[in-house]
Structures are given as structure tokens and as C-alpha cells.
N, C-alpha and C. Protein backbone atom coordinates (compact mmCIF):
# COMPACT_ATOMS: atom_id res chain seq x y z
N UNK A 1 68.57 188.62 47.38
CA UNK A 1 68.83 187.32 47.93
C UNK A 1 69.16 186.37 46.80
N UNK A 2 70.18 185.46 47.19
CA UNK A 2 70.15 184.08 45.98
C UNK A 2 69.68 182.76 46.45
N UNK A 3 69.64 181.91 45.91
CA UNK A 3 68.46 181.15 45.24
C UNK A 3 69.86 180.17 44.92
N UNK A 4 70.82 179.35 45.95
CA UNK A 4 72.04 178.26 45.05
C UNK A 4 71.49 176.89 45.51
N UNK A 5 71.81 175.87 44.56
CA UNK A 5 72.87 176.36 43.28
C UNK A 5 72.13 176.94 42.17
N UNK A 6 70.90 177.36 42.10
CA UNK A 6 69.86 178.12 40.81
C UNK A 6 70.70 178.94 40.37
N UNK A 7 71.46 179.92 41.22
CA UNK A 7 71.97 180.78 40.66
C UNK A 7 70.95 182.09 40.68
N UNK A 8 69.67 182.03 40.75
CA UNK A 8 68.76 183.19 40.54
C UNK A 8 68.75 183.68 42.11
N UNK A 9 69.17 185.45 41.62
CA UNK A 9 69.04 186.14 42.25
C UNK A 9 68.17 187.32 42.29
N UNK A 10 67.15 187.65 43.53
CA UNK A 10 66.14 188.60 42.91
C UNK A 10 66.24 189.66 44.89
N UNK A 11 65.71 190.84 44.50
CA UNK A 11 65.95 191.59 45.17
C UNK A 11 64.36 191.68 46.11
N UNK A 12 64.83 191.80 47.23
CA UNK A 12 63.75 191.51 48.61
C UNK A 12 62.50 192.97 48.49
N UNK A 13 61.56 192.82 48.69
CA UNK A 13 60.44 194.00 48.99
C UNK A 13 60.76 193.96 50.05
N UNK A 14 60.02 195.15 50.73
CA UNK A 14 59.40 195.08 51.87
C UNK A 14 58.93 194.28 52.80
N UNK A 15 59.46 193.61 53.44
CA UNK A 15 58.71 192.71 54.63
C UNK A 15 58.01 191.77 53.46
N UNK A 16 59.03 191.39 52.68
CA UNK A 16 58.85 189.63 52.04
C UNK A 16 59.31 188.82 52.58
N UNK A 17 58.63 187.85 52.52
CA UNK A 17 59.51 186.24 53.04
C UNK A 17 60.21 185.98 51.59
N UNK A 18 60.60 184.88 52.12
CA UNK A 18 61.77 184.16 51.26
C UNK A 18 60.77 183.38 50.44
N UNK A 19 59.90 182.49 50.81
CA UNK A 19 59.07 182.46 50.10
C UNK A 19 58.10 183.45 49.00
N UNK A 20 58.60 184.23 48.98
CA UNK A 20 57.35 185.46 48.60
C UNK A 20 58.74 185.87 47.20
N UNK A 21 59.67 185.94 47.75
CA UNK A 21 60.55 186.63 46.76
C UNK A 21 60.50 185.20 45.83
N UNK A 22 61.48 183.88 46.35
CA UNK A 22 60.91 182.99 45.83
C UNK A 22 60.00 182.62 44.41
N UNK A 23 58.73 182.99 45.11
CA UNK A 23 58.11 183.24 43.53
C UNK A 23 58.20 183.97 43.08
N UNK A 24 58.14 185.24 43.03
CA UNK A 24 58.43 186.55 41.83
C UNK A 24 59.19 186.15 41.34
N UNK A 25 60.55 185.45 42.27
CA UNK A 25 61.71 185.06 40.98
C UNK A 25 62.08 184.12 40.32
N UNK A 26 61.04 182.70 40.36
CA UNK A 26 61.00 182.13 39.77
C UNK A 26 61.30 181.04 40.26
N UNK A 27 61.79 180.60 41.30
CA UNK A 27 62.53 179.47 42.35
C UNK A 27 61.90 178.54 42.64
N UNK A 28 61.89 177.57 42.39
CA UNK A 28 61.06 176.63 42.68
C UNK A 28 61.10 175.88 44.17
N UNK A 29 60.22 176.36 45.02
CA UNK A 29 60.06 176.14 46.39
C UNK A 29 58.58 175.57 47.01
N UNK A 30 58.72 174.34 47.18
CA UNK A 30 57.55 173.67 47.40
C UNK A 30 57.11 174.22 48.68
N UNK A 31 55.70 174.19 49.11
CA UNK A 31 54.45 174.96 49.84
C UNK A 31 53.34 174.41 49.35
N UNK A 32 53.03 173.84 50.57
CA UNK A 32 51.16 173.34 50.14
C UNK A 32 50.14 173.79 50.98
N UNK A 33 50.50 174.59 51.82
CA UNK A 33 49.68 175.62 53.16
C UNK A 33 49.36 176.80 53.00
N UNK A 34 49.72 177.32 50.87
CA UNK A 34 49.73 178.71 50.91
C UNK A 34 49.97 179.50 51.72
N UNK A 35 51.70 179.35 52.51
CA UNK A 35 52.16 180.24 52.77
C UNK A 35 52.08 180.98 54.39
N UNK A 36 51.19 180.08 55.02
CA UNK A 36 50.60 180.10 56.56
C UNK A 36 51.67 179.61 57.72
N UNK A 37 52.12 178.63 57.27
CA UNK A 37 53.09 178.18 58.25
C UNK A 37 52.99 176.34 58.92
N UNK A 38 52.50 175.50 58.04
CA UNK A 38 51.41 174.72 58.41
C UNK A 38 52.49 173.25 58.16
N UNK A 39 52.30 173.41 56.90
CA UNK A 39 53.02 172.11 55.99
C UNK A 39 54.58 171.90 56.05
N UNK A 40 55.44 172.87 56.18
CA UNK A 40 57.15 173.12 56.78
C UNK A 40 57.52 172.42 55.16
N UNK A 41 57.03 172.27 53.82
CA UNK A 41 57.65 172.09 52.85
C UNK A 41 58.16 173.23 52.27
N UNK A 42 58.35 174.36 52.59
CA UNK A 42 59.34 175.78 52.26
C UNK A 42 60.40 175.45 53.08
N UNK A 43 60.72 174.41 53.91
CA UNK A 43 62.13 174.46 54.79
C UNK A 43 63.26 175.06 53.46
N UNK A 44 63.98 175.65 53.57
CA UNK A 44 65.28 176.20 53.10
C UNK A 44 66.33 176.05 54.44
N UNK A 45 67.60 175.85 54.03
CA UNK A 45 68.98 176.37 54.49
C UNK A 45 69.80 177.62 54.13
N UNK A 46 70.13 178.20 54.96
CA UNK A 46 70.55 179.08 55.35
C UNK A 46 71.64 178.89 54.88
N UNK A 47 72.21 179.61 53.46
CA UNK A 47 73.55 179.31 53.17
C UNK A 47 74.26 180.22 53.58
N UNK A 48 74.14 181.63 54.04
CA UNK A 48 74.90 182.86 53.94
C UNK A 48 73.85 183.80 54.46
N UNK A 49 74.38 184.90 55.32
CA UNK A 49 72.80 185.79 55.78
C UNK A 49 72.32 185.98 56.74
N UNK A 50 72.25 184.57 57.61
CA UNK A 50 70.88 184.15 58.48
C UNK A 50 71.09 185.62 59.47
N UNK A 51 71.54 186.12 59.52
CA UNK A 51 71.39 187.87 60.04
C UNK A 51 70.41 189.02 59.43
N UNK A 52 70.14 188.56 58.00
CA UNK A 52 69.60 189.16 57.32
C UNK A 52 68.09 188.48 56.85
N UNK A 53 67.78 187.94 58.16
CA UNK A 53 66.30 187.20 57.93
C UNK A 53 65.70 187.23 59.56
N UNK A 54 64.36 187.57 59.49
CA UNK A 54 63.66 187.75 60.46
C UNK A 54 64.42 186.95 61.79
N UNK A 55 63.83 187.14 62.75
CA UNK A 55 63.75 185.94 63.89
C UNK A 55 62.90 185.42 63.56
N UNK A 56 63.10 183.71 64.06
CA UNK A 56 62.19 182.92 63.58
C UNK A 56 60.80 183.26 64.62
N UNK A 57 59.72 183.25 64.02
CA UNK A 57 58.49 183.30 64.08
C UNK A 57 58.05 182.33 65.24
N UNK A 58 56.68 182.55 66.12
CA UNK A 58 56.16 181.13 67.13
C UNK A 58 55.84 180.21 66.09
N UNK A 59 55.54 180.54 64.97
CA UNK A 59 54.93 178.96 63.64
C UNK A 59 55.83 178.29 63.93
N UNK A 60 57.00 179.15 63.46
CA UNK A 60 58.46 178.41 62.79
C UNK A 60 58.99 178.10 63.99
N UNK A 61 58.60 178.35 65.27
CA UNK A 61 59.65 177.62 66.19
C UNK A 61 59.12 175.93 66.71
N UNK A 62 57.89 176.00 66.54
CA UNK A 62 56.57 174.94 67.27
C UNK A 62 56.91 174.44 65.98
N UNK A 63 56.61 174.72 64.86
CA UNK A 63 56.76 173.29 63.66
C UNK A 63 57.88 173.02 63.50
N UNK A 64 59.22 174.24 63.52
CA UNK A 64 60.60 173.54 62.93
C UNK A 64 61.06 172.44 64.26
N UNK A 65 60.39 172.84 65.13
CA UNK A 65 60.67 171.75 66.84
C UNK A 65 60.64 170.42 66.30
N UNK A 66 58.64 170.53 65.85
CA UNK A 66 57.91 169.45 65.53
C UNK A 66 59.14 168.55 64.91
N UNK A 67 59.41 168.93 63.55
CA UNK A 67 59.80 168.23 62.46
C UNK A 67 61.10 168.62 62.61
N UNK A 68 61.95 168.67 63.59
CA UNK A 68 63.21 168.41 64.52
C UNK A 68 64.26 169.07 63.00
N UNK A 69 64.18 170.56 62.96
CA UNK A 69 64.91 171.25 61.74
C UNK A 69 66.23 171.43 62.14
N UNK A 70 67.36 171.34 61.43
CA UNK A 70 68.65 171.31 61.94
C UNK A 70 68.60 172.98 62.00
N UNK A 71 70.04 173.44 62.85
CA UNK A 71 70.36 174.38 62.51
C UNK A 71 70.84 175.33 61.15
N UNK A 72 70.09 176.32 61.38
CA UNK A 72 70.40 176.88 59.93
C UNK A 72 68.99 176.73 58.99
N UNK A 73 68.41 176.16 59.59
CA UNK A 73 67.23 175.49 58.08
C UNK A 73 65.71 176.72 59.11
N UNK A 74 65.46 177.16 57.81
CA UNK A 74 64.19 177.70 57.98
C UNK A 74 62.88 177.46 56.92
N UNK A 75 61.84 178.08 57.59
CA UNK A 75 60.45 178.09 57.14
C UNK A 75 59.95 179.40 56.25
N UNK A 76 60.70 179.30 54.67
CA UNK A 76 60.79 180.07 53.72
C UNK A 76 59.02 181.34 54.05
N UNK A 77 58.42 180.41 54.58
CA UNK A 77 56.98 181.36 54.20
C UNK A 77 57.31 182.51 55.53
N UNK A 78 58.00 182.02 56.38
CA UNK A 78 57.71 182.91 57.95
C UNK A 78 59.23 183.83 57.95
N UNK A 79 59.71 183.26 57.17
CA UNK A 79 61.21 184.39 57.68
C UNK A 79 61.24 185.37 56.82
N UNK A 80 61.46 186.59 57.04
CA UNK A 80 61.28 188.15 56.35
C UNK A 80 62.58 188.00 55.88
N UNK A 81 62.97 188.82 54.82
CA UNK A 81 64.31 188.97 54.46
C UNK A 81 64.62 190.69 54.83
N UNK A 82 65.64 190.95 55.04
CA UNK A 82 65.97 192.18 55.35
C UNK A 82 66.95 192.37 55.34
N UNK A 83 67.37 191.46 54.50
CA UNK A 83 69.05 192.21 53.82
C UNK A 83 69.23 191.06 52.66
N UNK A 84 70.93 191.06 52.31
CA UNK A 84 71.64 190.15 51.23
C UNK A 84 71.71 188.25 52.23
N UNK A 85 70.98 187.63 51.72
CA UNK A 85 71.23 186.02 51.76
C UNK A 85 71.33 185.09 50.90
N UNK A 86 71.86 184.27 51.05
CA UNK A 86 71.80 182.75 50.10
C UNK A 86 70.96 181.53 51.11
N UNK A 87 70.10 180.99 50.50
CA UNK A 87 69.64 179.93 50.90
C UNK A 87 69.46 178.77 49.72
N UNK A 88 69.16 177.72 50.62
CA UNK A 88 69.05 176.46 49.28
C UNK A 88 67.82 175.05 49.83
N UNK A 89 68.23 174.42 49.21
CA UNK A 89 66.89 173.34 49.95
C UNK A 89 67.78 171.89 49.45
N UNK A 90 67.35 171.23 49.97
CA UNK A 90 67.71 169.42 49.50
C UNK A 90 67.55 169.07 48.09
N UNK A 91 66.42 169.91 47.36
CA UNK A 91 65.90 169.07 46.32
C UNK A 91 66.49 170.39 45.18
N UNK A 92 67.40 171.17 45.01
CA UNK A 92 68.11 172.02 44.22
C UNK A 92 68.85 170.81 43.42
């Protein structure tokens, strides 16, 4: 998966979130819920992919509702990666 405009690209485990790869690779992606589904500060956009990331989760559908998420934008801690994506955030 990449990580634009960072440019860092790091390769998905097993039933990782985006968040999860995220840190191994160094990306700086704010989270203050450790990763539960709580706080929606992992929102990312969906630059390229969104086929290659889970269905969104009941967390991610009830909070991205809550906090009215455009299309395309997900909840880095809840979406699995399972193939090649690009995502990005506001504050890149």
C-alpha cells in the first residue's frame, strides 16, 4: 500500500488495517483510541484501491455516519487491506 504524498510504501500482512501497516511503516497517522474504532482521527482517503480494503466495519459505519465522512474517506484502524492501495489524509 502507499502512504501519498509521503511517498512511503510498505507491504500489507495478514488481515492488517491501514492503520497497522501505517505504523510499521512509519506514516504518520493520528489515533487516540488505540486503534478500537472510537476517536475517527485515522480517517484516511481513499486515493486508489478502495476494492482492495475491507468492507467498512458496524464501528466505521455508526462513527463515519456520526462525523458525516465523505465518500471515499475511511477509518484507517477498521479497514483490512487486501490488496495494492493509495490513501492519504488532510494533514499530509
Amino acid at each position: 500500500m502507499t502512504f501519498a504524498p509521503l511517498g512511503i510504501t510498505a507491504a500489507a500482512l495478514a488481515n492488517e488495517s491501514v492503520l497497522d501497516v501505517a505504523r510499521r511503516a512509519g506514516a504518520p497517522l493520528g489515533n487516540s483510541c488505540g486503534g478500537v474504532g472510537v476517536c475517527t482521527r485515522c480517517k484516511v482517503r481513499v486515493v486508489e484501491g478502495s476494492e482492495a480494503l475491507s468492507a467498512p466495519t458496524s464501528i466505521e459505519l455508526r462513527f463515519g455516519a456520526a462525523n458525516r465522512f465523505a465518500a471515499g474517506e475511511r477509518m484507517a484502524c477498521q479497514a483490512v487491506v487486501t490488496g495494492d492501495c493509495t490513501v492519504t489524509t488532510t494533514y499530509w
